[in-house]
PDB file of N, CA and C in Angstrom:
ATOM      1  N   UNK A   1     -80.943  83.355 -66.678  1.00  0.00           N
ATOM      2  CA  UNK A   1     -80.732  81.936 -66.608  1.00  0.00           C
ATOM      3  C   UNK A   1     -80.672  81.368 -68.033  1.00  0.00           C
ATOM      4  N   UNK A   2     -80.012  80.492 -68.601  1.00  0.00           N
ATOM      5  CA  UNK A   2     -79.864  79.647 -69.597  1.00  0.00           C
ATOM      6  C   UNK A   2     -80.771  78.771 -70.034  1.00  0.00           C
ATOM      7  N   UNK A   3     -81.860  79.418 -70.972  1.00  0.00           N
ATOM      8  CA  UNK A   3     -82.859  78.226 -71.126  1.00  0.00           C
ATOM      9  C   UNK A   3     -82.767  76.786 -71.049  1.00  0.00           C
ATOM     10  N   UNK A   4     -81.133  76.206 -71.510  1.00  0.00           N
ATOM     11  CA  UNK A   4     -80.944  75.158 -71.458  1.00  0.00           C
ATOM     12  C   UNK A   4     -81.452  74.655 -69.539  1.00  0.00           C
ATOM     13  N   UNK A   5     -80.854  75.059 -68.967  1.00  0.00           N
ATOM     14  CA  UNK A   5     -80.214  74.609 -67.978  1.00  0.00           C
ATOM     15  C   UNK A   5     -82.046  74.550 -67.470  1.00  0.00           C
ATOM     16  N   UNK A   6     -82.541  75.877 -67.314  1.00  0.00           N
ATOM     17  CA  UNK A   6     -83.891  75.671 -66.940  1.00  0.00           C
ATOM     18  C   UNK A   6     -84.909  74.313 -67.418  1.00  0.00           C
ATOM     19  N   UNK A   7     -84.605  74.398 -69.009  1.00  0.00           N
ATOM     20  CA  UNK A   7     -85.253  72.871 -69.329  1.00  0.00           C
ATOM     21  C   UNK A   7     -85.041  71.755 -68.629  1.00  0.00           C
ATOM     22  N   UNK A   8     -83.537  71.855 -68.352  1.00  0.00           N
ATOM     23  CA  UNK A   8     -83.324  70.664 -67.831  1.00  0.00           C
ATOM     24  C   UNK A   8     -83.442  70.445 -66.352  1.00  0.00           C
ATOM     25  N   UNK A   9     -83.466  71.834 -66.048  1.00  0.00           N
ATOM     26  CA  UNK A   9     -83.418  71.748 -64.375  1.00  0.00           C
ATOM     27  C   UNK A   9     -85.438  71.287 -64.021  1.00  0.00           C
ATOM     28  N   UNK A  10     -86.332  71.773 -64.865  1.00  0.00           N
ATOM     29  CA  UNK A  10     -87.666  71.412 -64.711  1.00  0.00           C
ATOM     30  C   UNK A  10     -87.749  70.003 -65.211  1.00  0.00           C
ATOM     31  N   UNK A  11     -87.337  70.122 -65.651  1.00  0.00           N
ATOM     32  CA  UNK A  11     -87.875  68.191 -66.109  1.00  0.00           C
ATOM     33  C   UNK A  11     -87.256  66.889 -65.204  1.00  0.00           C
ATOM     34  N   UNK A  12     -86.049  68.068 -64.870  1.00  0.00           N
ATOM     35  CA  UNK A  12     -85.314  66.752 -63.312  1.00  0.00           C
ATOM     36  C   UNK A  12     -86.184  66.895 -62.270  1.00  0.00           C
ATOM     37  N   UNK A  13     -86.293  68.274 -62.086  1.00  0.00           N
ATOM     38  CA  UNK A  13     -87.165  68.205 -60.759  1.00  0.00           C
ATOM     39  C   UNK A  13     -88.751  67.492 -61.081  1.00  0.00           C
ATOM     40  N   UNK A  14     -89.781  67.788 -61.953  1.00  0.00           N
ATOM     41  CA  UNK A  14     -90.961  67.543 -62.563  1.00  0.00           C
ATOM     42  C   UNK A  14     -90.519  65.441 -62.369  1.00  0.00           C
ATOM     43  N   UNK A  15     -89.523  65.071 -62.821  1.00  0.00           N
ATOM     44  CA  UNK A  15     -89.407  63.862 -62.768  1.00  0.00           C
ATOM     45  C   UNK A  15     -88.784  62.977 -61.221  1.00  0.00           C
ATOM     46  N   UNK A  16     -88.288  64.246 -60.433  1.00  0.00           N
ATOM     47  CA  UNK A  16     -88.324  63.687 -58.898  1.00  0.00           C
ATOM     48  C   UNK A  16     -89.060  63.476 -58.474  1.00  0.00           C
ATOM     49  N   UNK A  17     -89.903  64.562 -58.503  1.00  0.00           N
ATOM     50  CA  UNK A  17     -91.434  65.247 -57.156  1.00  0.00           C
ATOM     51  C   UNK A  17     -92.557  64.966 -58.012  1.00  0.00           C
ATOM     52  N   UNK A  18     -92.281  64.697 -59.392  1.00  0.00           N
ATOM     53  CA  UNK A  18     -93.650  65.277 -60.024  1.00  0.00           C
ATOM     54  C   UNK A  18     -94.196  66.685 -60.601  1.00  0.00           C
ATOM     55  N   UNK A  19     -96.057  66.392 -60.070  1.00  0.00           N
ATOM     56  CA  UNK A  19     -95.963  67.958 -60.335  1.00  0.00           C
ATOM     57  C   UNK A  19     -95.826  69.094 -59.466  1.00  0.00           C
ATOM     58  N   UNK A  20     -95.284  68.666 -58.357  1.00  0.00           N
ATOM     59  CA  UNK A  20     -94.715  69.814 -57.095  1.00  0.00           C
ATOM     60  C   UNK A  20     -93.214  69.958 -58.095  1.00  0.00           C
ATOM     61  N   UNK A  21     -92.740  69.005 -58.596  1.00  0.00           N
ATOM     62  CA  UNK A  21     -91.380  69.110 -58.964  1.00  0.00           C
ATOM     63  C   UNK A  21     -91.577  70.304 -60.400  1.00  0.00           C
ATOM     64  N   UNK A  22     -92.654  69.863 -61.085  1.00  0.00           N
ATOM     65  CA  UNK A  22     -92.988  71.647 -62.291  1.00  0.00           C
ATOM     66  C   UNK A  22     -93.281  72.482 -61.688  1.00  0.00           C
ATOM     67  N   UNK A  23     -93.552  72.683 -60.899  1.00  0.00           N
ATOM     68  CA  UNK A  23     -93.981  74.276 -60.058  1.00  0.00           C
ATOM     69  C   UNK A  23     -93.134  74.883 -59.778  1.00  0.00           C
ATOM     70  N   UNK A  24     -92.236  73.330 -58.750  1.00  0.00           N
ATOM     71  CA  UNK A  24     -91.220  74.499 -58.017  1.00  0.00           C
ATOM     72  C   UNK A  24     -90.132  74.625 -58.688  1.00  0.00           C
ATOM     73  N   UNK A  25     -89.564  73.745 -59.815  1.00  0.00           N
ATOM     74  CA  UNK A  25     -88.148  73.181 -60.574  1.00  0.00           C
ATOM     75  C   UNK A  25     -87.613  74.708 -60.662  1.00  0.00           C
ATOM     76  N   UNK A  26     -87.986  75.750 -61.326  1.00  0.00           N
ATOM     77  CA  UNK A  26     -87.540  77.001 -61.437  1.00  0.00           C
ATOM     78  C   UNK A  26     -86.831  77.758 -60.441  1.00  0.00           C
ATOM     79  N   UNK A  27     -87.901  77.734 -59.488  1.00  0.00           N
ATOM     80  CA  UNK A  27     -87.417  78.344 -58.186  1.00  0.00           C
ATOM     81  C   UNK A  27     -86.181  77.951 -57.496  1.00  0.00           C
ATOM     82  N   UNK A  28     -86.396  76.641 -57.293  1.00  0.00           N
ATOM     83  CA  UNK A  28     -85.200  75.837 -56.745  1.00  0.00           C
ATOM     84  C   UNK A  28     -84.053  75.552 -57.760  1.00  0.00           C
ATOM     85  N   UNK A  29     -84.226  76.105 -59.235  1.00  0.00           N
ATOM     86  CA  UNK A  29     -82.898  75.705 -59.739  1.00  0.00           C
ATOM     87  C   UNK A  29     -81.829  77.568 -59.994  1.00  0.00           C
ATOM     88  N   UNK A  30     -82.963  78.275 -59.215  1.00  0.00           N
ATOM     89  CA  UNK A  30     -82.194  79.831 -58.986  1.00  0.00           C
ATOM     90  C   UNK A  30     -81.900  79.854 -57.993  1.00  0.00           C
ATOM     91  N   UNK A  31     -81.968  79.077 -56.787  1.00  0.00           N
ATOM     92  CA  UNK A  31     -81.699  79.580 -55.789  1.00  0.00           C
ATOM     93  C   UNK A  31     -80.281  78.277 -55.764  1.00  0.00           C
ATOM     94  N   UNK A  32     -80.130  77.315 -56.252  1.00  0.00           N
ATOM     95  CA  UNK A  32     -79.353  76.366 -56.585  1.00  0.00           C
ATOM     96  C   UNK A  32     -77.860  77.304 -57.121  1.00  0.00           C
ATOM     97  N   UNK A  33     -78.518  78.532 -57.816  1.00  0.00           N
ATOM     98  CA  UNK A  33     -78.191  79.336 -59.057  1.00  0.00           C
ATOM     99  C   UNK A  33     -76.851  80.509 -58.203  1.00  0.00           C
ATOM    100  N   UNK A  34     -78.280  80.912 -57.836  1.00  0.00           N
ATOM    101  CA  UNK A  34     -77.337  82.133 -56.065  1.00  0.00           C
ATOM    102  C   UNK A  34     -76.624  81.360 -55.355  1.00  0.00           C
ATOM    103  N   UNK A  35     -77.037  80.435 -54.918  1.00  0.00           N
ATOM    104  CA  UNK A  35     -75.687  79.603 -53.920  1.00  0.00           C
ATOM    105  C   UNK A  35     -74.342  79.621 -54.526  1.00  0.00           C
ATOM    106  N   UNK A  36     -74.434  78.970 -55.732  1.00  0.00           N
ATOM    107  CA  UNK A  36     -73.122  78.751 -56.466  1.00  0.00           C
ATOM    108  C   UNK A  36     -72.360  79.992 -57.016  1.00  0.00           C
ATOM    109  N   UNK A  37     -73.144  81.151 -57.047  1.00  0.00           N
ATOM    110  CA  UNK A  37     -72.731  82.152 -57.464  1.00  0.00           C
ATOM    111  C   UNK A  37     -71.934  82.989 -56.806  1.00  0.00           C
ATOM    112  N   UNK A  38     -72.339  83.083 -55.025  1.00  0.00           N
ATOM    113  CA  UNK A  38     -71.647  83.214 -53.767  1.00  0.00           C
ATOM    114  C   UNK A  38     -70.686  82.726 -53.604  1.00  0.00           C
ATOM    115  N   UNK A  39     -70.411  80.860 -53.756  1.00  0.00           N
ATOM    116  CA  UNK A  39     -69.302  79.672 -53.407  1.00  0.00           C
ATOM    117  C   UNK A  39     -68.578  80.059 -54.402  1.00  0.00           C
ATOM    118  N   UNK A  40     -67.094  80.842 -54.043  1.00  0.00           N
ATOM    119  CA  UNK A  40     -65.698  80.713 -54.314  1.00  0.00           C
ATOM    120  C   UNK A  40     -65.703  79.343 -55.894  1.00  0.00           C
ATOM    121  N   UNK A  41     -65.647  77.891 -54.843  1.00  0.00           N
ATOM    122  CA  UNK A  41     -65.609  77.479 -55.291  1.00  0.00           C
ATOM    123  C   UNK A  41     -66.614  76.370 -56.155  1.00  0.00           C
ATOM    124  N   UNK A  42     -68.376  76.996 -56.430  1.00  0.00           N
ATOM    125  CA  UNK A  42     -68.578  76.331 -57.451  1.00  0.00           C
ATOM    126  C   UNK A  42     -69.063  77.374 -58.026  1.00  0.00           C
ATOM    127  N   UNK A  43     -68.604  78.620 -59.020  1.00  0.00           N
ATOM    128  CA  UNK A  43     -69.005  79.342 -59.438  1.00  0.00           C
ATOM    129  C   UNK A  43     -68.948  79.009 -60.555  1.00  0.00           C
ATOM    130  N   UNK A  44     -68.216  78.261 -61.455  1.00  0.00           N
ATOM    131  CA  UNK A  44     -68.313  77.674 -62.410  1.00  0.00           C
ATOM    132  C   UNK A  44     -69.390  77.043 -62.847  1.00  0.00           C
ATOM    133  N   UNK A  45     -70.151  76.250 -62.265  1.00  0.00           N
ATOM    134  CA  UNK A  45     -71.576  75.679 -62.222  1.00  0.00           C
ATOM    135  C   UNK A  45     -72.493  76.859 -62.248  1.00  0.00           C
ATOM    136  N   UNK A  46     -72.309  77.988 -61.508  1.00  0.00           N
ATOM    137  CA  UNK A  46     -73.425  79.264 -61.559  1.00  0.00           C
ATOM    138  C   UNK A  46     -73.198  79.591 -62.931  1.00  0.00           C
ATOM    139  N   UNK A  47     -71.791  79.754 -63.641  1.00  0.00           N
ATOM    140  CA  UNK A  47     -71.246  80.059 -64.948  1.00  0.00           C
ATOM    141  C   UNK A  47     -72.462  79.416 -65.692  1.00  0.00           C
ATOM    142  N   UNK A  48     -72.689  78.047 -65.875  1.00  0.00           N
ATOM    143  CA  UNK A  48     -72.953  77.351 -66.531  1.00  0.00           C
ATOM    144  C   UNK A  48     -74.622  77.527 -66.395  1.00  0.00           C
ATOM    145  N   UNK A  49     -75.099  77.938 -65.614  1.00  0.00           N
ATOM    146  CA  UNK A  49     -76.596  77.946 -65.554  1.00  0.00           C
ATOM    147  C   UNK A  49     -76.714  79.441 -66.259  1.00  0.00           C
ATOM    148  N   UNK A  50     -76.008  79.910 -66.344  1.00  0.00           N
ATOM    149  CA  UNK A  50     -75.750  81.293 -67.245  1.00  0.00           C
ATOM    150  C   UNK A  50     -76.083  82.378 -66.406  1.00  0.00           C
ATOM    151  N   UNK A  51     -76.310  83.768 -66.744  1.00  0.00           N
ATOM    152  CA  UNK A  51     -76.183  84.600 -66.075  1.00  0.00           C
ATOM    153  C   UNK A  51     -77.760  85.426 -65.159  1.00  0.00           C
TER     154      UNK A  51
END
């Protein structure tokens, strides 16, 4: 995963939920990660969360 993307994916989630949102921000921004990586068409976005 792209440290960037992780920073940013914890601090969105941490700033939705809180601190359920730091716990889980990781988890849910890989599995965000696999979805897109599967979808044809948003693999570009999986691109972008890096490899």
């Amino acid at each position: 995963m792209n440290p960037v993307a992780v920073f940013v994916g914890v601090i969105f989630w941490g700033w939705l939920w809180g601190i359920w949102g730091l716990l889980l921000g990781l988890p849910i921004t890989m599995v965000i990660k696999s979805i897109c990586d599967r979808v044809e068409d948003l693999q570009p976005i999986g691109e972008l969360l890096g490899e």
